[in-house]
Each structure stands twice: as structure tokens, then as C-alpha cells.
PDB file of N, CA and C in Angstrom:
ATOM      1  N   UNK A   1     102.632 109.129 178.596  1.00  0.00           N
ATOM      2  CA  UNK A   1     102.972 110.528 178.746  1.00  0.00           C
ATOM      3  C   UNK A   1     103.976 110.735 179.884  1.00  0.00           C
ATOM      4  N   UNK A   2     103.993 109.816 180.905  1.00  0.00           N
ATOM      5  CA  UNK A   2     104.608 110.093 182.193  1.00  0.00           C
ATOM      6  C   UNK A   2     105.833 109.633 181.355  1.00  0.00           C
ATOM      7  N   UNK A   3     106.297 108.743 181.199  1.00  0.00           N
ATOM      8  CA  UNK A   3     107.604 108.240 180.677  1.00  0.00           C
ATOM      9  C   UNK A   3     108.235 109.618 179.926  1.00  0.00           C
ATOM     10  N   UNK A   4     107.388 109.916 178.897  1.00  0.00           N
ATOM     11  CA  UNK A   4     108.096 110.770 177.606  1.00  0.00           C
ATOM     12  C   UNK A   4     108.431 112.049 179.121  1.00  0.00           C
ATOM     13  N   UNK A   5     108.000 112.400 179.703  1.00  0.00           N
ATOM     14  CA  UNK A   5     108.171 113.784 180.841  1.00  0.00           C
ATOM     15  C   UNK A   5     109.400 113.089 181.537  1.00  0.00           C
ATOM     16  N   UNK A   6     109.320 111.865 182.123  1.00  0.00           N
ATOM     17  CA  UNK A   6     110.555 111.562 182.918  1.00  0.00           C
ATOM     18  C   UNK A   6     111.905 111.385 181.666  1.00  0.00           C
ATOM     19  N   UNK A   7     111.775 110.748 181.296  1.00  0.00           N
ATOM     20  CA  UNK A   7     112.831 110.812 180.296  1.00  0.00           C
ATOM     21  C   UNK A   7     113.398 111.939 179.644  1.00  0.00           C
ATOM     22  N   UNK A   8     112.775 112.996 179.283  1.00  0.00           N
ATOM     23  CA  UNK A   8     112.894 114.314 178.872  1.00  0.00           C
ATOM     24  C   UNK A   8     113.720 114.741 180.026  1.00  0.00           C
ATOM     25  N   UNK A   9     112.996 114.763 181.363  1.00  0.00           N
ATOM     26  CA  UNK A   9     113.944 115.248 182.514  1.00  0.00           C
ATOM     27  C   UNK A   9     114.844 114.836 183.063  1.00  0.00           C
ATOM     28  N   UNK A  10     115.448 113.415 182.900  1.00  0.00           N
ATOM     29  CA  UNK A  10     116.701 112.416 183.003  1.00  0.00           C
ATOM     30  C   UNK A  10     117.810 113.637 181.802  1.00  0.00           C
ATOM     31  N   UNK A  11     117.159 113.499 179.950  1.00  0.00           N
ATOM     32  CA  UNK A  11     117.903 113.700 179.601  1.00  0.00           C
ATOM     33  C   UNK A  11     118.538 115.210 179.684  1.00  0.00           C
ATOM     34  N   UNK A  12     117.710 115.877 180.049  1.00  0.00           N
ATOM     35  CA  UNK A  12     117.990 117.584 180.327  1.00  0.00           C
ATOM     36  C   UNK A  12     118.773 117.961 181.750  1.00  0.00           C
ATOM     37  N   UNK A  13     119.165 116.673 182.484  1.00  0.00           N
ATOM     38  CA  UNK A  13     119.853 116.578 183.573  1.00  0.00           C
ATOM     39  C   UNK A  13     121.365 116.009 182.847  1.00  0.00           C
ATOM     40  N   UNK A  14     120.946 115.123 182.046  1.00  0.00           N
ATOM     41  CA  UNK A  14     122.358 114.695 182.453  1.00  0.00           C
ATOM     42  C   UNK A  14     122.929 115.769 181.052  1.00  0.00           C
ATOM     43  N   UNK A  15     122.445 116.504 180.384  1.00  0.00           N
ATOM     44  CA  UNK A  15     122.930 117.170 179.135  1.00  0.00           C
ATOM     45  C   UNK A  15     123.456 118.534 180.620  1.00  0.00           C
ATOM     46  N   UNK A  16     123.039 118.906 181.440  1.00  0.00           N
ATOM     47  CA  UNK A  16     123.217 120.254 181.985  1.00  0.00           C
ATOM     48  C   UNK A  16     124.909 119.830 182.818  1.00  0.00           C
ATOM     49  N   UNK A  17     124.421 118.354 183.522  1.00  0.00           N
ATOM     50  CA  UNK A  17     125.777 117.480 183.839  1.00  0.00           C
ATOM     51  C   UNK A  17     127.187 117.933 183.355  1.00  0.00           C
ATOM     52  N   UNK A  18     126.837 117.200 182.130  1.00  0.00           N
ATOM     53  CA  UNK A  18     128.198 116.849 180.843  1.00  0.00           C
ATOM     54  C   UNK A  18     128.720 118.345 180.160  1.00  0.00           C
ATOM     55  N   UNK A  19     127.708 119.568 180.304  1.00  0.00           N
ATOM     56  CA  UNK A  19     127.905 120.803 180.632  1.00  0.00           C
ATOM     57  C   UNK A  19     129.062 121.493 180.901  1.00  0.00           C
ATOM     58  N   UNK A  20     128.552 120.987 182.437  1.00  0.00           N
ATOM     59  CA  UNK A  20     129.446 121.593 183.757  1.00  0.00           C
ATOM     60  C   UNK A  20     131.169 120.906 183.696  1.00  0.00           C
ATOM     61  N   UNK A  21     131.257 119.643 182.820  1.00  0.00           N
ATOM     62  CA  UNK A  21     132.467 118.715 182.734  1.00  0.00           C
ATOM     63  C   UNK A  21     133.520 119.497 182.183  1.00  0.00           C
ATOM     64  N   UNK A  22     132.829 120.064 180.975  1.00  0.00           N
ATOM     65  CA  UNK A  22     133.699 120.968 179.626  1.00  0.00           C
ATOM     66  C   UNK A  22     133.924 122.123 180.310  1.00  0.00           C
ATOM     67  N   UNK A  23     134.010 122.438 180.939  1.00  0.00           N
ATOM     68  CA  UNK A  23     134.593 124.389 181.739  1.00  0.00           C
ATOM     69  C   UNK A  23     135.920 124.684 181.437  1.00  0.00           C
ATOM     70  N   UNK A  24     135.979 125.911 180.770  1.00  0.00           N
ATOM     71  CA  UNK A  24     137.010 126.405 180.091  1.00  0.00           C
ATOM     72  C   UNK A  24     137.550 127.357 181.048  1.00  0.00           C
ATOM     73  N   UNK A  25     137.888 126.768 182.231  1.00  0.00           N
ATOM     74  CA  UNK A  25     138.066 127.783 183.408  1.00  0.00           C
ATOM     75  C   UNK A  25     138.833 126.659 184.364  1.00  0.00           C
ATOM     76  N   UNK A  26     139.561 127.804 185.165  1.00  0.00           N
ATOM     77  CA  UNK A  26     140.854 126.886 185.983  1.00  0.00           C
ATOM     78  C   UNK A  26     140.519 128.054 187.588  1.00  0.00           C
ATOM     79  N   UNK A  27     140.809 127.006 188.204  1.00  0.00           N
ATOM     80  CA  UNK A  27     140.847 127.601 189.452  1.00  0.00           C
ATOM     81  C   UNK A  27     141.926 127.315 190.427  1.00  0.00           C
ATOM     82  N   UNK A  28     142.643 127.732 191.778  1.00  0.00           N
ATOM     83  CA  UNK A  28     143.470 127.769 192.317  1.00  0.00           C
ATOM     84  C   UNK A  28     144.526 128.064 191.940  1.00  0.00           C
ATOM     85  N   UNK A  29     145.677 127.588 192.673  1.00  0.00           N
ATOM     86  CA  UNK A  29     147.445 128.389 192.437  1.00  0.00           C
ATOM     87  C   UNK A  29     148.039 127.007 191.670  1.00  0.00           C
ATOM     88  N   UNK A  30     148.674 127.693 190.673  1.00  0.00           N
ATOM     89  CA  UNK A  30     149.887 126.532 189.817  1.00  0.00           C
ATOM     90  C   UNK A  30     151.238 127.136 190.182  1.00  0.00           C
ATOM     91  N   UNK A  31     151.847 126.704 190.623  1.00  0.00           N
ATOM     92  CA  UNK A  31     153.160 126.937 191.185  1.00  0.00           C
ATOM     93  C   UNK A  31     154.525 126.490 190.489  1.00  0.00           C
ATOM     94  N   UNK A  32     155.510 127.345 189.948  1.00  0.00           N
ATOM     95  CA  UNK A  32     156.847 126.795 189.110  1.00  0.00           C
ATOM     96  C   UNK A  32     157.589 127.483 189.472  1.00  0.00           C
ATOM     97  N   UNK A  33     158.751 126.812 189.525  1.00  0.00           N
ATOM     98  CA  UNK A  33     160.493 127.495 189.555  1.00  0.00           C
ATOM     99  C   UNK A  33     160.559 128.162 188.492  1.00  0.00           C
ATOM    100  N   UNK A  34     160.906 129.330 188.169  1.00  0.00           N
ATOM    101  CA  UNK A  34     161.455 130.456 187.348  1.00  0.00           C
ATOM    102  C   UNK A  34     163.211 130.465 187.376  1.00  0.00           C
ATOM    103  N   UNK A  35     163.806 129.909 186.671  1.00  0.00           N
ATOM    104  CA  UNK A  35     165.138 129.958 186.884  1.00  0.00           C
ATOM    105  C   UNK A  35     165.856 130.924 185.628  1.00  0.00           C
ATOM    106  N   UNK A  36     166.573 131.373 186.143  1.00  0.00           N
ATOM    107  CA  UNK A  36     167.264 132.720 185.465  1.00  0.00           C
ATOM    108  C   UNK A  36     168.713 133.006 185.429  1.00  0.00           C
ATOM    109  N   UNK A  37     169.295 132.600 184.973  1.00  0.00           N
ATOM    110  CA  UNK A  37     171.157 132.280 185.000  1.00  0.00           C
ATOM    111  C   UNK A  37     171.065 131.533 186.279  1.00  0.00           C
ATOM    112  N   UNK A  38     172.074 132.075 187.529  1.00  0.00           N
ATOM    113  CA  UNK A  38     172.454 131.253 188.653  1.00  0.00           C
ATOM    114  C   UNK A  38     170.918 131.414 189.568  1.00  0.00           C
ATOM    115  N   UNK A  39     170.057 131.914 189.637  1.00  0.00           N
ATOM    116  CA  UNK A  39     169.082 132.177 190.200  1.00  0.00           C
ATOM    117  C   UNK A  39     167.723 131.787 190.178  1.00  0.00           C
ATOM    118  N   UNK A  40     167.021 131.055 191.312  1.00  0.00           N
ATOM    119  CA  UNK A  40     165.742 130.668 190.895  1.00  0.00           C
ATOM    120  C   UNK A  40     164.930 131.612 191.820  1.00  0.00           C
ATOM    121  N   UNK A  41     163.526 131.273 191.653  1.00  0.00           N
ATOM    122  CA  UNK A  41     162.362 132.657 192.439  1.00  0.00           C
ATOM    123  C   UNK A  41     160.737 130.893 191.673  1.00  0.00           C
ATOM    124  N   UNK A  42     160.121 131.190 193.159  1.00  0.00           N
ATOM    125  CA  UNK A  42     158.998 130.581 192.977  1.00  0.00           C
ATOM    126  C   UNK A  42     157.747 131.470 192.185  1.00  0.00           C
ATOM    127  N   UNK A  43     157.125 131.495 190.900  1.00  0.00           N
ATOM    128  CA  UNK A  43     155.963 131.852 190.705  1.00  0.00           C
ATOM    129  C   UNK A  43     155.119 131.000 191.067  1.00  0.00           C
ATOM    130  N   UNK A  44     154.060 132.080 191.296  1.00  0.00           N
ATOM    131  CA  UNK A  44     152.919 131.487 191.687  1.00  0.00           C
ATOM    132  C   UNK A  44     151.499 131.839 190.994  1.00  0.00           C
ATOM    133  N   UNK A  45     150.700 131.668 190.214  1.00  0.00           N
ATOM    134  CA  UNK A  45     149.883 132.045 189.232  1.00  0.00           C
ATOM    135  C   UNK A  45     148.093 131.579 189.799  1.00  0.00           C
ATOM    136  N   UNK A  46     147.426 132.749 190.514  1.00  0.00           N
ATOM    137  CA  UNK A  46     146.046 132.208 190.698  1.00  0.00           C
ATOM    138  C   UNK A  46     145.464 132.388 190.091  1.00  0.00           C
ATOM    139  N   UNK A  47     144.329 131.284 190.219  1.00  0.00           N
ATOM    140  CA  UNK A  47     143.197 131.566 188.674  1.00  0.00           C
ATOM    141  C   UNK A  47     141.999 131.227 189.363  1.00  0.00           C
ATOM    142  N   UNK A  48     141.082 132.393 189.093  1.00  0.00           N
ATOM    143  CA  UNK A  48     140.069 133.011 189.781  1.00  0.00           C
ATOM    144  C   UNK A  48     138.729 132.958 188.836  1.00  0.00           C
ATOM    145  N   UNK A  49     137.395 132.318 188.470  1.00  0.00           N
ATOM    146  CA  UNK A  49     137.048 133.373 187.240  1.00  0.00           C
ATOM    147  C   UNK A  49     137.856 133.316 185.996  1.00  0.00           C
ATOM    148  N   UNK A  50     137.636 134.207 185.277  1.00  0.00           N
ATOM    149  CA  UNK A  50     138.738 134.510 184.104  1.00  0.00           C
ATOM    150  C   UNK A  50     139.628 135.636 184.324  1.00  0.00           C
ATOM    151  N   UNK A  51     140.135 135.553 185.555  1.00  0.00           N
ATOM    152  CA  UNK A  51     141.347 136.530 186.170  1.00  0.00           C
ATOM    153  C   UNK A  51     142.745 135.657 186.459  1.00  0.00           C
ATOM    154  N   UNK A  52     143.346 136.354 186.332  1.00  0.00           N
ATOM    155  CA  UNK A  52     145.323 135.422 187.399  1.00  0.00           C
ATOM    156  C   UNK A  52     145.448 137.047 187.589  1.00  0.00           C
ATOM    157  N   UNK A  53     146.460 136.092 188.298  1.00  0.00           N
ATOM    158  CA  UNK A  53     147.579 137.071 189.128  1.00  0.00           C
ATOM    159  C   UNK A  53     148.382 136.255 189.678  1.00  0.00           C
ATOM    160  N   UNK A  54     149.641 136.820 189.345  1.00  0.00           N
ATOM    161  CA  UNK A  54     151.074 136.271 189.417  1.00  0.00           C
ATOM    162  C   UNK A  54     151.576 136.714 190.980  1.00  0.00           C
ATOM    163  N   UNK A  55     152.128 136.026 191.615  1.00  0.00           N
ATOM    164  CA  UNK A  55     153.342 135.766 192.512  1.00  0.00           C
ATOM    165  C   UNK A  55     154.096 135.478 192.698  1.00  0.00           C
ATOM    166  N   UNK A  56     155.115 136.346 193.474  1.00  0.00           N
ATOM    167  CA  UNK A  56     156.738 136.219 192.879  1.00  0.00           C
ATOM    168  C   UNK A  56     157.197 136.147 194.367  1.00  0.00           C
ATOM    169  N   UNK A  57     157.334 134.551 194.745  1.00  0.00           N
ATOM    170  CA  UNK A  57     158.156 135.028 196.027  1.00  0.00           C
ATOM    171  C   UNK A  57     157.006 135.429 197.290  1.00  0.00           C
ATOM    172  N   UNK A  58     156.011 135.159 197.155  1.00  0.00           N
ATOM    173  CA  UNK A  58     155.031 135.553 198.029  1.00  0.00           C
ATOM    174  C   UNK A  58     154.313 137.027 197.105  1.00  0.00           C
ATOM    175  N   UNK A  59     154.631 138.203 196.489  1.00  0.00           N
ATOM    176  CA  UNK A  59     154.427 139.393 196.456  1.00  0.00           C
ATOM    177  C   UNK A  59     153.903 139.041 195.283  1.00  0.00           C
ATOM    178  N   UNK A  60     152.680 140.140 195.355  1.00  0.00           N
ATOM    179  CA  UNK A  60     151.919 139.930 194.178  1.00  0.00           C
ATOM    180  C   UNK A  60     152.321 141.145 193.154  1.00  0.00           C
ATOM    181  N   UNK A  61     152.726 140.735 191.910  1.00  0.00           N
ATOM    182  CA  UNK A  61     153.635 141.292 190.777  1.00  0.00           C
ATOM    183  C   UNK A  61     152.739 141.821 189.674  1.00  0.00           C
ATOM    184  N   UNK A  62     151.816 141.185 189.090  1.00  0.00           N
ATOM    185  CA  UNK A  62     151.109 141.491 187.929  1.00  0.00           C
ATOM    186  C   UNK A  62     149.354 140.834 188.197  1.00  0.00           C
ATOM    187  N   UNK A  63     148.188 141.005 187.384  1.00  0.00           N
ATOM    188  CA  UNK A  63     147.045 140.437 187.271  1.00  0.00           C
ATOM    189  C   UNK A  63     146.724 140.734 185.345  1.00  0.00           C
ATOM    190  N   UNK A  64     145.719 139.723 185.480  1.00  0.00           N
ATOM    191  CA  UNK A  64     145.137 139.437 183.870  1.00  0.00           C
ATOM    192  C   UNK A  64     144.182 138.866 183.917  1.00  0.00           C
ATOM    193  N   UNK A  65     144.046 138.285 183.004  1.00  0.00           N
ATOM    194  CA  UNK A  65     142.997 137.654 182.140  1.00  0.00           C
ATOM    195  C   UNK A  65     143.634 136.434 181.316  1.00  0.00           C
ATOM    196  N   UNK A  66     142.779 135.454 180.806  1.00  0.00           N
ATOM    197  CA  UNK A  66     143.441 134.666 180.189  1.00  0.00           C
ATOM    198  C   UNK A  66     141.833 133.308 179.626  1.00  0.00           C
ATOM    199  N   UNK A  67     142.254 132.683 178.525  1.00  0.00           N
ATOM    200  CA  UNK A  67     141.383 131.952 178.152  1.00  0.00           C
ATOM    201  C   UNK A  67     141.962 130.193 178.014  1.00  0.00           C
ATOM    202  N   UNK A  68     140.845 129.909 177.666  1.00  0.00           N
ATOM    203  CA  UNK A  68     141.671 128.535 177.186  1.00  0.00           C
ATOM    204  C   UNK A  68     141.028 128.189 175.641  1.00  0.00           C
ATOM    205  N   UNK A  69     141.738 126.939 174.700  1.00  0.00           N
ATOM    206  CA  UNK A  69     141.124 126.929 173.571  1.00  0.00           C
ATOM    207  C   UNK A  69     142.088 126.178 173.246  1.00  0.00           C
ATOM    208  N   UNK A  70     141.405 124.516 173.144  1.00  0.00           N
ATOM    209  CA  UNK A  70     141.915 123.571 172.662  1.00  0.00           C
ATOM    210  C   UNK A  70     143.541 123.028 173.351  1.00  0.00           C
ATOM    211  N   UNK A  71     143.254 122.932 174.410  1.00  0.00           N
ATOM    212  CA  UNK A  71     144.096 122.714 175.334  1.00  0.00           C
ATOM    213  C   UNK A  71     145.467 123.731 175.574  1.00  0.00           C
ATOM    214  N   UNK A  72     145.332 124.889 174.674  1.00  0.00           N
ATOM    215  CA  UNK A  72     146.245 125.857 174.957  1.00  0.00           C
ATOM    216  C   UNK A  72     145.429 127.067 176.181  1.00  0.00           C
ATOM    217  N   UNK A  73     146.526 127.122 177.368  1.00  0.00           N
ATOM    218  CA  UNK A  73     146.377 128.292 177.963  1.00  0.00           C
ATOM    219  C   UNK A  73     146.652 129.330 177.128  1.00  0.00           C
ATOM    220  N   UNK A  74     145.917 130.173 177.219  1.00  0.00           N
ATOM    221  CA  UNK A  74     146.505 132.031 176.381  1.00  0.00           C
ATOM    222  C   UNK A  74     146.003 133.193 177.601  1.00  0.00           C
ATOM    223  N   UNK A  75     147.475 133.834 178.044  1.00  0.00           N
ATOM    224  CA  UNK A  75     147.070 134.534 179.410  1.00  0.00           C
ATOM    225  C   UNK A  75     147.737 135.795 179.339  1.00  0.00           C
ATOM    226  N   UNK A  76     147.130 136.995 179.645  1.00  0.00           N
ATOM    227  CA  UNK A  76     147.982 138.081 179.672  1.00  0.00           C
ATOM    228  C   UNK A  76     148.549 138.878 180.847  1.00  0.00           C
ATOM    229  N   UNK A  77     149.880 138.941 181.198  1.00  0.00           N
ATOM    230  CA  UNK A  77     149.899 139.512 182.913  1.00  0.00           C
ATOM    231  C   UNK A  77     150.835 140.862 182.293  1.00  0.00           C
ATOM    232  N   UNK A  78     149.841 141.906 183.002  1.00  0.00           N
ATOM    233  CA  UNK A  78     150.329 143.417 182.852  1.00  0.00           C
ATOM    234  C   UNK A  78     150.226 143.583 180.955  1.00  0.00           C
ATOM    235  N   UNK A  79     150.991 143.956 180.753  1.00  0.00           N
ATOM    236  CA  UNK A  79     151.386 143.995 179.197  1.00  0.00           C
ATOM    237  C   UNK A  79     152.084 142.740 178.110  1.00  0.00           C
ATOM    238  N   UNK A  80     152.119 141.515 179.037  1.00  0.00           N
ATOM    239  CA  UNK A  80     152.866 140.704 178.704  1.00  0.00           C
ATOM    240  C   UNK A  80     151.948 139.373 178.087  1.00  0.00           C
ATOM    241  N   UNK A  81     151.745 139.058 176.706  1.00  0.00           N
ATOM    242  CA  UNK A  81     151.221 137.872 176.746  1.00  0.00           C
ATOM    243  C   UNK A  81     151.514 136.810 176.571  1.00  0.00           C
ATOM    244  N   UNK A  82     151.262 135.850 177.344  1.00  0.00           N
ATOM    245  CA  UNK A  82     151.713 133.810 177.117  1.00  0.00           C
ATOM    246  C   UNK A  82     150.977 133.255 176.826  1.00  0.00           C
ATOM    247  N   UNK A  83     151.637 131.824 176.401  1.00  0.00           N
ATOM    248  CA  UNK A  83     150.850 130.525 175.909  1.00  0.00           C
ATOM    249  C   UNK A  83     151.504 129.481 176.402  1.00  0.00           C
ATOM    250  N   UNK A  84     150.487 128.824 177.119  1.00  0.00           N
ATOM    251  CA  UNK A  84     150.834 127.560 177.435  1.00  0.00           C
ATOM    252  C   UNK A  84     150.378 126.643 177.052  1.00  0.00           C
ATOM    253  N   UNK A  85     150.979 125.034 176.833  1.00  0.00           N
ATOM    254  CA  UNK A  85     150.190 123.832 176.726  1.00  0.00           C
ATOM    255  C   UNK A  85     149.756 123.040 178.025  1.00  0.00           C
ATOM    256  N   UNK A  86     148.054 123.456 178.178  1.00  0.00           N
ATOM    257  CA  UNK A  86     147.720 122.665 179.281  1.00  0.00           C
ATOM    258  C   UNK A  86     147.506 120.988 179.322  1.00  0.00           C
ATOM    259  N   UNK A  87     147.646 120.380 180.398  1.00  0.00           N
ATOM    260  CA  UNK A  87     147.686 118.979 180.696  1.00  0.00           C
ATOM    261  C   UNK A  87     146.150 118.656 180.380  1.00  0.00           C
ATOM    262  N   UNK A  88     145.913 117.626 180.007  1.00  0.00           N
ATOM    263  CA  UNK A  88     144.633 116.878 179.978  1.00  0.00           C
ATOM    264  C   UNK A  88     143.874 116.770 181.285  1.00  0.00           C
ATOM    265  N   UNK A  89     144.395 116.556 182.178  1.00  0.00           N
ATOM    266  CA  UNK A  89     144.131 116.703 183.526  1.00  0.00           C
ATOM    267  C   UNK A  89     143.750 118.362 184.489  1.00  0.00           C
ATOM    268  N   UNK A  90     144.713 119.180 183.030  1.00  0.00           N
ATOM    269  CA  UNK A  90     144.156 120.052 183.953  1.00  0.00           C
ATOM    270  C   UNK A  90     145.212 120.843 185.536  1.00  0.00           C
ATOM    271  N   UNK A  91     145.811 119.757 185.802  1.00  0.00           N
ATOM    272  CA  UNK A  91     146.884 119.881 187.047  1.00  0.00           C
ATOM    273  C   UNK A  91     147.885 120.424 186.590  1.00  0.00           C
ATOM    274  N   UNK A  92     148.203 120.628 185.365  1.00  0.00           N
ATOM    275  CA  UNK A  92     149.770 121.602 185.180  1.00  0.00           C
ATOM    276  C   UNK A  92     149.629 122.250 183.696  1.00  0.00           C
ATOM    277  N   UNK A  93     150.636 123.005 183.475  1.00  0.00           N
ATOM    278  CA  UNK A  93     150.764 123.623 182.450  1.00  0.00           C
ATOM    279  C   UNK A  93     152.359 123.967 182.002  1.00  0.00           C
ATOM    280  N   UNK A  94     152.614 124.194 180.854  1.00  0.00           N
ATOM    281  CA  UNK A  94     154.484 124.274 180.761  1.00  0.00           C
ATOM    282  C   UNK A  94     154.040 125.481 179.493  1.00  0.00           C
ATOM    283  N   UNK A  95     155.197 126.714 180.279  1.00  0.00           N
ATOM    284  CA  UNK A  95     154.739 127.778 179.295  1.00  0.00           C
ATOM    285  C   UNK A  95     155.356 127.314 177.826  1.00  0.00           C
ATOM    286  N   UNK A  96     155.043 127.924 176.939  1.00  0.00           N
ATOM    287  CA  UNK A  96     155.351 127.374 175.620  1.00  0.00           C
ATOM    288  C   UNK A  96     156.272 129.039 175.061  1.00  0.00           C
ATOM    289  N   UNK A  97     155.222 130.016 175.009  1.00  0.00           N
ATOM    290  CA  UNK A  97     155.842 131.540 174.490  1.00  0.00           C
ATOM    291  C   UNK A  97     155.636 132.638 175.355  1.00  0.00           C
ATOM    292  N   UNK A  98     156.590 133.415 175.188  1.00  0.00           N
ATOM    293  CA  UNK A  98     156.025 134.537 176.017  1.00  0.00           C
ATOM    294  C   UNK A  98     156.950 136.204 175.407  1.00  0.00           C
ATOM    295  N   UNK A  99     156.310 136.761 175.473  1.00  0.00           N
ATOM    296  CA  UNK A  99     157.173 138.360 174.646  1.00  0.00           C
ATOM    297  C   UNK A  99     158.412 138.640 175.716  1.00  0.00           C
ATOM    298  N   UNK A 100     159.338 139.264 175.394  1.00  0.00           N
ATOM    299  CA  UNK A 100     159.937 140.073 176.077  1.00  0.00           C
ATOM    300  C   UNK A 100     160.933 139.199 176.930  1.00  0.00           C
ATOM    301  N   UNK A 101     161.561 139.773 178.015  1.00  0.00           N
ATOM    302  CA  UNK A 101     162.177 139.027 178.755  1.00  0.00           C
ATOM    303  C   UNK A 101     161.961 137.807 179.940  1.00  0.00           C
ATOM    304  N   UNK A 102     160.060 138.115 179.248  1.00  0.00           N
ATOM    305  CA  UNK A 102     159.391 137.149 180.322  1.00  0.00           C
ATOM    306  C   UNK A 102     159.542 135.992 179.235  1.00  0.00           C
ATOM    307  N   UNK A 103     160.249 135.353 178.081  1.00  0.00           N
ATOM    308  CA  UNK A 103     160.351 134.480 176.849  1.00  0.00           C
ATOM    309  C   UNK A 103     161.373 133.642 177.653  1.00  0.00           C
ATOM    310  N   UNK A 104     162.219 134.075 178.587  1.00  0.00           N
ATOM    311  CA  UNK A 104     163.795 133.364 179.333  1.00  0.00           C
ATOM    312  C   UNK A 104     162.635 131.920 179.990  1.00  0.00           C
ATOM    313  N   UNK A 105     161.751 132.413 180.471  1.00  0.00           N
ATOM    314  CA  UNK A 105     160.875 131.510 181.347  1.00  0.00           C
ATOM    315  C   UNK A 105     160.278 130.436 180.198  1.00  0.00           C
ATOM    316  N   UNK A 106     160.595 130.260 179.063  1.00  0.00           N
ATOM    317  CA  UNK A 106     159.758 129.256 178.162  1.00  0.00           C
ATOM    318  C   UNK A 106     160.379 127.861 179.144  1.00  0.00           C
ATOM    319  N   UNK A 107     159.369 126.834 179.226  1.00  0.00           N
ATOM    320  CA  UNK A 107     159.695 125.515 179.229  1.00  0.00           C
ATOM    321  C   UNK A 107     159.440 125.446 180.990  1.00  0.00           C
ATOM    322  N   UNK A 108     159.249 126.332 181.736  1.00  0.00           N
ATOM    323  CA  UNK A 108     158.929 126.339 183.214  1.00  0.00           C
ATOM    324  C   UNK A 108     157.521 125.757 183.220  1.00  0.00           C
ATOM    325  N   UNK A 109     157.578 124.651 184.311  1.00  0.00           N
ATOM    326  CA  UNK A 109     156.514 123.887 183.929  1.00  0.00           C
ATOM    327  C   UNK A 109     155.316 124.191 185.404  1.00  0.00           C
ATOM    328  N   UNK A 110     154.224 124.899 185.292  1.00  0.00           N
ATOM    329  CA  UNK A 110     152.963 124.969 186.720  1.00  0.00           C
ATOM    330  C   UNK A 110     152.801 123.801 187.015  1.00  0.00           C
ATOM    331  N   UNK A 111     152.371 123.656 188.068  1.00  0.00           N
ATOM    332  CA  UNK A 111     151.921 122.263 188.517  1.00  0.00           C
ATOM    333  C   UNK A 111     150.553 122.946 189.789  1.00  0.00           C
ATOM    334  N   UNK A 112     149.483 122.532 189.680  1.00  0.00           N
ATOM    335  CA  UNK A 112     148.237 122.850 190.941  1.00  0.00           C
ATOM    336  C   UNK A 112     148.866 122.116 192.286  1.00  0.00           C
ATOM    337  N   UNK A 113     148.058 123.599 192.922  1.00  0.00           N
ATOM    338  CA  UNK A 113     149.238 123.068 194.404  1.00  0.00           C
ATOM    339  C   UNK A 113     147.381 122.381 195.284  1.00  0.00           C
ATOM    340  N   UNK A 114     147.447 121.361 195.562  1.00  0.00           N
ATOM    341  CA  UNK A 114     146.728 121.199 196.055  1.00  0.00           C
ATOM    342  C   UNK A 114     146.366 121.149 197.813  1.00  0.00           C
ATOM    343  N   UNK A 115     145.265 121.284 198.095  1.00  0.00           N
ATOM    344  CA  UNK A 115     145.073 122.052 199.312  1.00  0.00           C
ATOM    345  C   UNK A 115     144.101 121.181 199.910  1.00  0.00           C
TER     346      UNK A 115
END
């Protein structure tokens, strides 16, 4: 009986484990050059929770929401929504689409700024 109880509680540990591995959630700042004809500007994108918020240059510009699903980022800032393909790792992202004139920015690649 003791075995079948320890074993039960090994496996309900390491199932809660392998859990916590799969998180469909990103945290800290990914940071990319935004280049725009002759002109570049640093974004900066934190991810909080299931919140961002964009930075432009230090100044904070827009906030959202955003998910993940099957290694695509899908994020919305202000009225604007993107998609990115995230890294396996997790450490970067390269936008893929985006509406509007925020679309000039396709192919700008995040990278996690680590701290």
C-alpha cells in the first residue's frame, strides 16, 4: 500500500512539473530595430501575464493582450493586430503580419533582453 501512495505522489509531482514546462505565456522585454525609410527607432515590447505594452524609444506608446498557439505569437496593441513566429526557445520572435502601417515593420526580428 505504501508503494502504490508513494508512487501515486512521485507521479502527480512530476505530471504538475511537466505542467509548468508547457506555459503559453512570455515574460520580460523583447527588443527590435523598427526601421522605416532612412530611419530607425528601438521597440520595446513587455510581456507581463497576458498583457504587452509597446515602447518606442523609451515612451510607452500602446498596451494589449496577446496569446500564443502553436508557436505563433498573436498580439493586439491599441487597435492594431500581429502575428509573429516565435523561436523554440522562446528568446525571440520575427513579426510575420501586421494591419495598417504598422505591416512596414514585417520581418523586424524581438530578441529577450536579458537581465
Amino acid at each position: 500500500m505504501k508503494k502504490k501512495l508513494l508512487l501515486g505522489t512521485l507521479t502527480l509531482f512530476g505530471l504538475l512539473t511537466l505542467a509548468g514546462c508547457g506555459s503559453n505565456k512570455l515574460s520580460g522585454d523583447y527588443t527590435g530595430k523598427v526601421k522605416f525609410l532612412f530611419m530607425e527607432s528601438k521597440s520595446t515590447l513587455t510581456f507581463k501575464g497576458n498583457t504587452v505594452t509597446e515602447k518606442q524609444d523609451g515612451d510607452t506608446k500602446n498596451k494589449g493582450t496577446y496569446k500564443i498557439e502553436d508557436n505563433q505569437l498573436h498580439f493586439n496593441l491599441g487597435d492594431t493586430n500581429m502575428t509573429a513566429d516565435l523561436s523554440k526557445d522562446r528568446k525571440s520572435f520575427t513579426l510575420k503580419s501586421a494591419e495598417g502601417l504598422v505591416g512596414l515593420a514585417n520581418g523586424t526580428k524581438y530578441t529577450k533582453e536579458e537581465k
